[in-house]
C-alpha atoms as a PDB file:
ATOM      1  CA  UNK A   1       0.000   0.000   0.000  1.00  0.00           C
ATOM      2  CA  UNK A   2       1.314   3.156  -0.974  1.00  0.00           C
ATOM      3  CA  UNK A   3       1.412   5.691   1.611  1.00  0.00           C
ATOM      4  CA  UNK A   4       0.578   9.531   1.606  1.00  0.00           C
ATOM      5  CA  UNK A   5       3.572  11.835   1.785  1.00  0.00           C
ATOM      6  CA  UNK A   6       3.465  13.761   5.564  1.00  0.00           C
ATOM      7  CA  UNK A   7       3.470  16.888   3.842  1.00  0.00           C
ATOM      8  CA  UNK A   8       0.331  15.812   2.354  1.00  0.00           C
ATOM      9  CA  UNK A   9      -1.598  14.921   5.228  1.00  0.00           C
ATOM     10  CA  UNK A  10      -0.512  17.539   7.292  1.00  0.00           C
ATOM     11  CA  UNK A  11      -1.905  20.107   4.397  1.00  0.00           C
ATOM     12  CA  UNK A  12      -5.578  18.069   4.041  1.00  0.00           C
ATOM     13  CA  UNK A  13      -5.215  18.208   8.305  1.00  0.00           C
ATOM     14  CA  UNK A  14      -4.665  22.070   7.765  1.00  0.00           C
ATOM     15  CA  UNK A  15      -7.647  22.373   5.456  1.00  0.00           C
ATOM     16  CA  UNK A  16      -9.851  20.287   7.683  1.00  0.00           C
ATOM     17  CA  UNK A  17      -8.836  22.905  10.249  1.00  0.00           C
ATOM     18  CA  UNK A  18      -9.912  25.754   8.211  1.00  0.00           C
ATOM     19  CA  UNK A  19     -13.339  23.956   6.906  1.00  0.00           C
ATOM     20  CA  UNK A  20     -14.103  23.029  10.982  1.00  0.00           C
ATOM     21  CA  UNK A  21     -13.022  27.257  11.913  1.00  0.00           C
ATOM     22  CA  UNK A  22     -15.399  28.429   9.177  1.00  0.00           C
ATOM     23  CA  UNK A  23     -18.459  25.891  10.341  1.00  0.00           C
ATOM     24  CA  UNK A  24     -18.216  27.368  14.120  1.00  0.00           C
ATOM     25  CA  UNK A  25     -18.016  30.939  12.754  1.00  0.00           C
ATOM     26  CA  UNK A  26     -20.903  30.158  10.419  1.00  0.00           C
ATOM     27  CA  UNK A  27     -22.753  28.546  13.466  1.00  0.00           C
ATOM     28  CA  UNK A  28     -21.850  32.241  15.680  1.00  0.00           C
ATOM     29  CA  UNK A  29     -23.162  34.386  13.083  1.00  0.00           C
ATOM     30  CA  UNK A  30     -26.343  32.500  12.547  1.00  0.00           C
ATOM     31  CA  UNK A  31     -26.931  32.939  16.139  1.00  0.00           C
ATOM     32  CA  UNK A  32     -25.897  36.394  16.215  1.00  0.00           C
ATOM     33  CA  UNK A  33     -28.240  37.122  13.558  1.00  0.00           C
ATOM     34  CA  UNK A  34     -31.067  35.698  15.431  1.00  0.00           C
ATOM     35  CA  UNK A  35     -31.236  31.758  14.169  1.00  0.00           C
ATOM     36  CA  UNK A  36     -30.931  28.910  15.745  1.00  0.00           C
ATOM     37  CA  UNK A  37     -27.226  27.496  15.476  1.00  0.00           C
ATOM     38  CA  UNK A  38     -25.956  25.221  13.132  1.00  0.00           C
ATOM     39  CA  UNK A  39     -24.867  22.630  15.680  1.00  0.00           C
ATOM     40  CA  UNK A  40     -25.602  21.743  19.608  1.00  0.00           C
ATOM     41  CA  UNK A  41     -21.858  22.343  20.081  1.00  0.00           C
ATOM     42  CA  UNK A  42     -20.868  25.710  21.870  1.00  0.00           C
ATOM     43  CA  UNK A  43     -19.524  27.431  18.495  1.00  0.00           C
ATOM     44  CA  UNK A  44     -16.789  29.685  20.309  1.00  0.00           C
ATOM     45  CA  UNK A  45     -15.409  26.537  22.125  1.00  0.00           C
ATOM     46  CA  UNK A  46     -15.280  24.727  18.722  1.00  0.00           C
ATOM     47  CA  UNK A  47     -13.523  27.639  17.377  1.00  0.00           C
ATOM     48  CA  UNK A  48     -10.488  27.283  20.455  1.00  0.00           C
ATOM     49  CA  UNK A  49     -11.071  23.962  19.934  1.00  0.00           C
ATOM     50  CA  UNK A  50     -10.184  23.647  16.299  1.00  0.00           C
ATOM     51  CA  UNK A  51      -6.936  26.872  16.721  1.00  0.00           C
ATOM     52  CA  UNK A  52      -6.209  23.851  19.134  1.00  0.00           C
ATOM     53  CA  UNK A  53      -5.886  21.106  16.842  1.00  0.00           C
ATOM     54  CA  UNK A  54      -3.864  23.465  14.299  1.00  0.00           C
ATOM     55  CA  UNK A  55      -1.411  24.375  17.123  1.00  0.00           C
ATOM     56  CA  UNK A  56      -0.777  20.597  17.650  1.00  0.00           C
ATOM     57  CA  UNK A  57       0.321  20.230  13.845  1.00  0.00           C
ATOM     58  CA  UNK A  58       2.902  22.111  13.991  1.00  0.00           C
ATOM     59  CA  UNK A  59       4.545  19.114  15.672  1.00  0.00           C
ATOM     60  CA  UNK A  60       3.969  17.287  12.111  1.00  0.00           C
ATOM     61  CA  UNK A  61       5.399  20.848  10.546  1.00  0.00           C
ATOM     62  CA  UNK A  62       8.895  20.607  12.934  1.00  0.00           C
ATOM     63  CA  UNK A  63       9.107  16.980  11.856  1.00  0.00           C
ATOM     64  CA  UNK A  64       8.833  16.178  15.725  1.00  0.00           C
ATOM     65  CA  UNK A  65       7.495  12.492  14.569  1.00  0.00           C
ATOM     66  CA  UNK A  66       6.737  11.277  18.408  1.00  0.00           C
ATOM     67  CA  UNK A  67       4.782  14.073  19.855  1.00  0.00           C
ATOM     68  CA  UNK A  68       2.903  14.276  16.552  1.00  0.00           C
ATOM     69  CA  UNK A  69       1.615  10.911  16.687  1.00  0.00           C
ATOM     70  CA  UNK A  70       1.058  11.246  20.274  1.00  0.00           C
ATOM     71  CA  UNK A  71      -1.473  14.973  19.784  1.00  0.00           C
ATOM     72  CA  UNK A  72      -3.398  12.725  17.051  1.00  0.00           C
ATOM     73  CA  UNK A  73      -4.216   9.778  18.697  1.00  0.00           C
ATOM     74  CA  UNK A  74      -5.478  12.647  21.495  1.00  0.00           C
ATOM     75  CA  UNK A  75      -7.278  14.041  18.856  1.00  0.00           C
ATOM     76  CA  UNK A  76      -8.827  10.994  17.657  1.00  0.00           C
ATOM     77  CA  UNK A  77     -10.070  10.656  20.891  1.00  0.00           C
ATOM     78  CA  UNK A  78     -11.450  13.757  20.950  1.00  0.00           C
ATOM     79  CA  UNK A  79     -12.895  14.432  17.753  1.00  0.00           C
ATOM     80  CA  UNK A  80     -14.105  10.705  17.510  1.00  0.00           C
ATOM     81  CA  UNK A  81     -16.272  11.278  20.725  1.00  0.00           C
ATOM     82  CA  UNK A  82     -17.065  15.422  21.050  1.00  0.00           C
ATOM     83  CA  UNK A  83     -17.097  15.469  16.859  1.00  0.00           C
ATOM     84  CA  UNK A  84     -18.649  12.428  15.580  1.00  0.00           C
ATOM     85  CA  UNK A  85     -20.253  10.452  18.014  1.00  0.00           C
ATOM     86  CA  UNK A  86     -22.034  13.313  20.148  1.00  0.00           C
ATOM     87  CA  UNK A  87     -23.430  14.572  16.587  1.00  0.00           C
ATOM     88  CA  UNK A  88     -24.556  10.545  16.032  1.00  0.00           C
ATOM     89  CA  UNK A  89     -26.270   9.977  18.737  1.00  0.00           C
ATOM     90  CA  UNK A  90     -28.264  13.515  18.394  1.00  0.00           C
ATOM     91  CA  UNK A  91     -29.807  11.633  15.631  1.00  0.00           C
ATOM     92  CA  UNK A  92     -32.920  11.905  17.162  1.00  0.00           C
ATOM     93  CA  UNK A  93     -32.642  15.205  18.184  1.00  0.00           C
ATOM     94  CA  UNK A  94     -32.550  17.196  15.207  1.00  0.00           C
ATOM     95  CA  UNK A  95     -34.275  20.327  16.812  1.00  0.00           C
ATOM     96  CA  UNK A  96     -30.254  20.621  18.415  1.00  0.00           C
ATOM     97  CA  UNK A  97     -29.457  21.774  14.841  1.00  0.00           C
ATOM     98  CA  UNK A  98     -30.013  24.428  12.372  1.00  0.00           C
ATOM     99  CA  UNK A  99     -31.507  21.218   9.880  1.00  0.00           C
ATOM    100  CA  UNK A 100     -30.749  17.684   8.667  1.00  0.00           C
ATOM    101  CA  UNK A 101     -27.774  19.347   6.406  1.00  0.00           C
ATOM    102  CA  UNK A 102     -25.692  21.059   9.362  1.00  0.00           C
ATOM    103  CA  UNK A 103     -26.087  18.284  11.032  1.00  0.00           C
ATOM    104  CA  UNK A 104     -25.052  15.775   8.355  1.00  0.00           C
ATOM    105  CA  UNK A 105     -21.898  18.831   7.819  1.00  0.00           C
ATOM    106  CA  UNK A 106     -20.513  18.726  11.401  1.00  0.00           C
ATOM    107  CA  UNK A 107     -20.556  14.336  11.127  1.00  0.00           C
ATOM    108  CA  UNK A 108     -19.158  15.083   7.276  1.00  0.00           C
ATOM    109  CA  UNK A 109     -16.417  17.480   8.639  1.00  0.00           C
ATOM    110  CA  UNK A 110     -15.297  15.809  11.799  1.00  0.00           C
ATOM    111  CA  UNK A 111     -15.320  11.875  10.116  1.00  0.00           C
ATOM    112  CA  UNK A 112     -12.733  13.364   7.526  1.00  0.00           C
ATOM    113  CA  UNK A 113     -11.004  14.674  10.067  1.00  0.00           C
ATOM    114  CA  UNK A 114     -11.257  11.519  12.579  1.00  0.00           C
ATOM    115  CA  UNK A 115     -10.052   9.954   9.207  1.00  0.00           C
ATOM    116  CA  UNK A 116      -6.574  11.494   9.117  1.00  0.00           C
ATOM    117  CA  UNK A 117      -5.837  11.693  12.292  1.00  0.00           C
ATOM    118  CA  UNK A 118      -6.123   8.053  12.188  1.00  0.00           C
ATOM    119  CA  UNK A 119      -3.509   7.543   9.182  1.00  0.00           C
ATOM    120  CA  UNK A 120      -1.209  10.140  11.580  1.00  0.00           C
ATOM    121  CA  UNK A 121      -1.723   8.592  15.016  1.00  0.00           C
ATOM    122  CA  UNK A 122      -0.819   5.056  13.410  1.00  0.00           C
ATOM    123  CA  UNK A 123       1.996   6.534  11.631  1.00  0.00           C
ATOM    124  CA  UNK A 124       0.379   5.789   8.353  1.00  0.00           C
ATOM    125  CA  UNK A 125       1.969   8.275   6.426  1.00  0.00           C
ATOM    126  CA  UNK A 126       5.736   8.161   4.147  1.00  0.00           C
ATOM    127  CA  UNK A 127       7.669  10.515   6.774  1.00  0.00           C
ATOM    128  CA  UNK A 128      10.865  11.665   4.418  1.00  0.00           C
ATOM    129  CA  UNK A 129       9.376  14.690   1.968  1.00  0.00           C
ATOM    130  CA  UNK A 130      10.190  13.862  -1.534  1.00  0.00           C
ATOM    131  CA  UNK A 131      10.191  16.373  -3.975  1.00  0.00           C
ATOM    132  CA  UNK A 132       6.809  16.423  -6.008  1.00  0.00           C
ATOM    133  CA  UNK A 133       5.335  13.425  -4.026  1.00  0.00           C
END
């Protein structure tokens, strides 16, 4: 099995960050313009919660291999409970979210991210950064 260059992951891991930033702020203004938020979770925490998770990849970034691996498998933890299991369970209680598409966005979101943290915590990733790989 051929496996994805770091500097790969860590920039899909980066972009996840962005996409999860930009849901939470999307969630604050809805409620600051009077609607109901997009998910049950508190949208500033998921906001510190996500800058988190982008501060921990700069482990990945200083090639610091060990305490990488180490952040992600927290952060499989945490994402695979607080980001995709709290939002499965809610299944039947859809009032908790904006409607059936924010809440299918924050399981969409989160189980990419769950995904790659996955292939990082298990160190399935090609570590040395090629040129053009």
């Amino acid at each position: 099995m051929r496996q994805m260059p770091l500097n790969r992951l860590l920039m899909l891991q980066m972009a996840y960050a962005f996409v999860g930033i930009l849901y939470n702020v999307g969630s604050l203004l809805a409620q600051r313009n009077g609607q109901p938020a997009w998910a049950s979770t508190d949208a500033v925490m998921g906001v510190v919660g996500v800058a988190l998770y982008g501060l921990f990849l700069s482990a990945g970034l200083m090639k610091s291999l060990t305490l990488y691996r180490v952040l992600m498998g927290a952060s499989v933890i945490l994402l695979g409970y607080g980001g995709v299991i709290t939002h499965l369970l809610n299944i039947g209680h859809l009032e908790l979210y904006q409607s059936v598409w924010t809440w299918a966005g924050a399981i969409g979101v989160n189980s990419f991210g769950l995904v790659l943290n996955l292939m990082a915590a298990f160190g399935w990733f090609r570590p040395n950064l090629q040129q053009g790989a």
